[in-house]
C-alpha atoms as a PDB file:
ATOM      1  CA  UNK A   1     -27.100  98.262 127.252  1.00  0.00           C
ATOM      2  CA  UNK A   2     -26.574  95.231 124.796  1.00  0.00           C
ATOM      3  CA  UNK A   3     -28.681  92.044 124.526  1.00  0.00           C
ATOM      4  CA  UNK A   4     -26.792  88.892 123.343  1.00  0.00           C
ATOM      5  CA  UNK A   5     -27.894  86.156 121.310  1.00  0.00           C
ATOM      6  CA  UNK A   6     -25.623  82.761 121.309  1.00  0.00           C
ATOM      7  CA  UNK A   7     -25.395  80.172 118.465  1.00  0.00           C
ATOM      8  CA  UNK A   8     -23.334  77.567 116.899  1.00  0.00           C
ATOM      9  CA  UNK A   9     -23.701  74.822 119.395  1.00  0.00           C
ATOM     10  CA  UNK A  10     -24.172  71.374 118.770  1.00  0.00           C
ATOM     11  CA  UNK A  11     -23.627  67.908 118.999  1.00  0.00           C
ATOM     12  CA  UNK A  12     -20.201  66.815 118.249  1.00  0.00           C
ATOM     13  CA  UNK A  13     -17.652  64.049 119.455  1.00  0.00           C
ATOM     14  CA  UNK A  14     -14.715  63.920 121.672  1.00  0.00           C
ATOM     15  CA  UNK A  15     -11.725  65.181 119.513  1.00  0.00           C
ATOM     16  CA  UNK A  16     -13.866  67.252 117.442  1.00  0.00           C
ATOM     17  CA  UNK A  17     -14.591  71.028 116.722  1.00  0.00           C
ATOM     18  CA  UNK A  18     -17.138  73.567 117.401  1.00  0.00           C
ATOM     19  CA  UNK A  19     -18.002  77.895 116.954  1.00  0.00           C
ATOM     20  CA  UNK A  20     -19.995  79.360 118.819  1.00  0.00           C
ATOM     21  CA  UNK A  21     -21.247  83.024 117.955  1.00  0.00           C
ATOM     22  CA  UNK A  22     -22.283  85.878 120.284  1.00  0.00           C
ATOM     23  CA  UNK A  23     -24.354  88.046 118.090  1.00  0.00           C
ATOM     24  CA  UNK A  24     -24.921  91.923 120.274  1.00  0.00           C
ATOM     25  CA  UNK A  25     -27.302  94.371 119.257  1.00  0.00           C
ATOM     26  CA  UNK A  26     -26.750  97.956 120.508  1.00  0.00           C
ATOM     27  CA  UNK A  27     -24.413 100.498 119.308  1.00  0.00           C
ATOM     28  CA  UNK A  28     -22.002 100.410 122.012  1.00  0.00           C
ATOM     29  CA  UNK A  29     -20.346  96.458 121.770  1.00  0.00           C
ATOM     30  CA  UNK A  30     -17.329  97.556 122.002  1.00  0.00           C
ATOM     31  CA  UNK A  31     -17.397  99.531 124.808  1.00  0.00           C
ATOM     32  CA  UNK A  32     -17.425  96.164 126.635  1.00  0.00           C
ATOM     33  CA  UNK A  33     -15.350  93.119 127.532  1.00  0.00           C
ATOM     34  CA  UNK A  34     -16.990  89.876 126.501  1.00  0.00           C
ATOM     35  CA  UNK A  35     -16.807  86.659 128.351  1.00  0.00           C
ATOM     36  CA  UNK A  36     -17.929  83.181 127.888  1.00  0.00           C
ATOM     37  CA  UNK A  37     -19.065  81.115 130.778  1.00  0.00           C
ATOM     38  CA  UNK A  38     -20.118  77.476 130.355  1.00  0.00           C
ATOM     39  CA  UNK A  39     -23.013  75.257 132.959  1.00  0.00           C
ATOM     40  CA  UNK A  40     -22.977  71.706 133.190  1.00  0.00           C
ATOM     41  CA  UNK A  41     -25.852  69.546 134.869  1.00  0.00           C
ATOM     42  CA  UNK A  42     -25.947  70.641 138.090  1.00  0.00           C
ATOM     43  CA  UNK A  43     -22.565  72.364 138.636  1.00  0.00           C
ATOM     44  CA  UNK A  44     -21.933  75.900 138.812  1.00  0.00           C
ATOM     45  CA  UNK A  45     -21.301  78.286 135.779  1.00  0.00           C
ATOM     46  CA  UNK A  46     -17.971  78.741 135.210  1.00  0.00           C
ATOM     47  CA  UNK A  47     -15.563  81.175 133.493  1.00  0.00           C
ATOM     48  CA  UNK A  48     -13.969  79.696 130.241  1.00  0.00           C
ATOM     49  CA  UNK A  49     -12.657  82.856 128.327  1.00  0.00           C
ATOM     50  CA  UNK A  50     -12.582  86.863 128.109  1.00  0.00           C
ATOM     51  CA  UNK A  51     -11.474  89.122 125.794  1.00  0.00           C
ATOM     52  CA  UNK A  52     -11.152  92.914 126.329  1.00  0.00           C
ATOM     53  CA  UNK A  53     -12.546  95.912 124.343  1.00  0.00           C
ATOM     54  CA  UNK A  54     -10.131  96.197 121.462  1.00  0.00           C
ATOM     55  CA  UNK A  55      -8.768  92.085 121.569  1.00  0.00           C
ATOM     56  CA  UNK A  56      -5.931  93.019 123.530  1.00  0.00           C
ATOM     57  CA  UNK A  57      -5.955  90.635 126.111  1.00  0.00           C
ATOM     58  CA  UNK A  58      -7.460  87.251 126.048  1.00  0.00           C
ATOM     59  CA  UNK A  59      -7.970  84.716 129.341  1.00  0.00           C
ATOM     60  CA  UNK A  60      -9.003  81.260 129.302  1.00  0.00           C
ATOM     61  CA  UNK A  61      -9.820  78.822 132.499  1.00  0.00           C
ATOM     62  CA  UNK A  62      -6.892  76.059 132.337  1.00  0.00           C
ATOM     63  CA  UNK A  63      -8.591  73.489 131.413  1.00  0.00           C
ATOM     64  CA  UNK A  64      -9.187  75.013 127.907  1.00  0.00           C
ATOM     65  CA  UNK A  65      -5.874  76.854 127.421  1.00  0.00           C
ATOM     66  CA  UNK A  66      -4.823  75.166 123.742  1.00  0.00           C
ATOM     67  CA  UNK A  67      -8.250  74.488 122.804  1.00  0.00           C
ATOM     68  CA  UNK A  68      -9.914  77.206 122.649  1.00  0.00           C
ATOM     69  CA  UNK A  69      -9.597  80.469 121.466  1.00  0.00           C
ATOM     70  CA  UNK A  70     -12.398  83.539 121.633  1.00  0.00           C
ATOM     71  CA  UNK A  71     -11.454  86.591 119.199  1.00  0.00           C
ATOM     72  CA  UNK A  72     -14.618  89.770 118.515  1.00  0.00           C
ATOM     73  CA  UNK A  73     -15.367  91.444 115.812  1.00  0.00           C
ATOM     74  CA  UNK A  74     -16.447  94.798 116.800  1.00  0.00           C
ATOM     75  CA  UNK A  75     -17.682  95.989 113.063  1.00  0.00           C
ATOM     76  CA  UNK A  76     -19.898  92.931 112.883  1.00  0.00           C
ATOM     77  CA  UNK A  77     -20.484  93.332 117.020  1.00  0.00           C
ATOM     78  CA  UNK A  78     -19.771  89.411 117.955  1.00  0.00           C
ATOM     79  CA  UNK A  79     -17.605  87.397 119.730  1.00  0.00           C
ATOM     80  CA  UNK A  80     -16.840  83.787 119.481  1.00  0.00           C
ATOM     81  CA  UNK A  81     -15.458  80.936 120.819  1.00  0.00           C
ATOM     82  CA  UNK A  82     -13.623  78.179 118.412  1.00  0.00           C
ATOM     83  CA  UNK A  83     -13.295  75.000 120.514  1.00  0.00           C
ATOM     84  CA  UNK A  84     -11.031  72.794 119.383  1.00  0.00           C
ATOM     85  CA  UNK A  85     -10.033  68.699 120.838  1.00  0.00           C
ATOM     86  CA  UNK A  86     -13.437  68.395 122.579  1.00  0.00           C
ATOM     87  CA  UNK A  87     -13.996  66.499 125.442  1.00  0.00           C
ATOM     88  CA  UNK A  88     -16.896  65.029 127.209  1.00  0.00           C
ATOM     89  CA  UNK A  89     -16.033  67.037 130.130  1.00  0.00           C
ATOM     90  CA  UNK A  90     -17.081  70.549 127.805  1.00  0.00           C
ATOM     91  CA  UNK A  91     -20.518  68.980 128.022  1.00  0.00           C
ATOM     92  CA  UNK A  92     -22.376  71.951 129.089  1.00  0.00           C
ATOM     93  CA  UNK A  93     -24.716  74.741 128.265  1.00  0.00           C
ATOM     94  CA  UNK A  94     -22.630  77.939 127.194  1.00  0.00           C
ATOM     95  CA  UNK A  95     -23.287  81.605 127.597  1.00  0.00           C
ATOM     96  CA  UNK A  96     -21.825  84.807 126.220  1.00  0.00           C
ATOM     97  CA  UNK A  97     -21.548  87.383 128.735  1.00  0.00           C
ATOM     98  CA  UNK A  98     -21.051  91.719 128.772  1.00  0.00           C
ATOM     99  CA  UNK A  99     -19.183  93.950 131.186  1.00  0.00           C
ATOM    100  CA  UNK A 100     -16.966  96.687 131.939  1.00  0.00           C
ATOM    101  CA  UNK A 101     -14.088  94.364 132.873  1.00  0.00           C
ATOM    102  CA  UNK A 102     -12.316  91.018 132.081  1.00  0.00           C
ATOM    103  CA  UNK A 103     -12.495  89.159 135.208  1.00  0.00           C
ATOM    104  CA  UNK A 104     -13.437  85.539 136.044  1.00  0.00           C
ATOM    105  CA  UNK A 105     -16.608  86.188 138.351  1.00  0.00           C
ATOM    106  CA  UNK A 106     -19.758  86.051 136.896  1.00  0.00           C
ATOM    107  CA  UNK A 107     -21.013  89.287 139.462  1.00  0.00           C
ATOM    108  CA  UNK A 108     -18.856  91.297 137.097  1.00  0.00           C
ATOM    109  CA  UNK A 109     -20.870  90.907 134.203  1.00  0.00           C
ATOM    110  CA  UNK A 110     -24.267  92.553 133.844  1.00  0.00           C
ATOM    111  CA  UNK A 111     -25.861  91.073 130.659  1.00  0.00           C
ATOM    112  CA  UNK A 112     -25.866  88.109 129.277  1.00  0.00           C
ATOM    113  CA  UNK A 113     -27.227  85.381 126.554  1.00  0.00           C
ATOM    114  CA  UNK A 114     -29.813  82.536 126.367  1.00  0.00           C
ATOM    115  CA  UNK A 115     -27.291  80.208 126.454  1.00  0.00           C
ATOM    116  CA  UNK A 116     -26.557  77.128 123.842  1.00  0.00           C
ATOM    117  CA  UNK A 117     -25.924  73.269 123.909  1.00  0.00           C
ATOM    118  CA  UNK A 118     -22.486  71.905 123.748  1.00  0.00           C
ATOM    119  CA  UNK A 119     -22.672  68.217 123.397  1.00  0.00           C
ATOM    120  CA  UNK A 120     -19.452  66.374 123.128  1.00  0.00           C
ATOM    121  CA  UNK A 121     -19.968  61.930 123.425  1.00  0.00           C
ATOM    122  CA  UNK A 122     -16.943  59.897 124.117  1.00  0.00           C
END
């Protein structure tokens, strides 16, 4: 089992940049695919990216294909999520999420962050 602890959000405006970190304690990181899943004000949490156990494969929801990009580093055990051309519309809260495949749902993941505060104004 892994916990996960987010960081790296902010405030930023539309156009800009954010990283967010996934920092994972436990000695078996990367024995897992890592996910990040994003919650705005009341809508559902939603898939945004994956990446499998050895950076492989990536997947990204379309509406942030060519903006973002999540890569891990399994010596330092994190994953991340550079977010690039910001919108208003990636208002939300985001969490890092760990399971034992890289799929879209959120049932398929078993553990996941606190969450942190993306904040983009137009």
């Amino acid at each position: 089992q892994v916990q996960l602890v987010e960081s790296g959000g902010g405030s930023v405006q539309a156009g800009g940049s954010l990283s967010l970190s996934c920092a994972a304690s436990g000695r078996v990181f990367s024995s897992y695919t890592m996910a990040w899943f994003r919650q705005a004000p009341g809508k559902e949490r939603e898939f945004v990216a994956a990446v499998t156990r050895s950076s492989i494969n990536t997947y990204y929801t379309d509406s942030v294909k060519g903006r973002f990009t999540i890569s891990r580093d399994n010596a330092k055990n994190t994953v991340y999520l550079q977010m690039n051309s910001l919108k208003p519309e990636d208002t939300a809260i985001y969490y890092c999420a760990a399971g034992p495949l890289a799929t879209r749902f959120r049932a398929d993941y078993n553990t996941w962050g606190q969450g942190t505060q993306v904040t983009v104004s137009s």
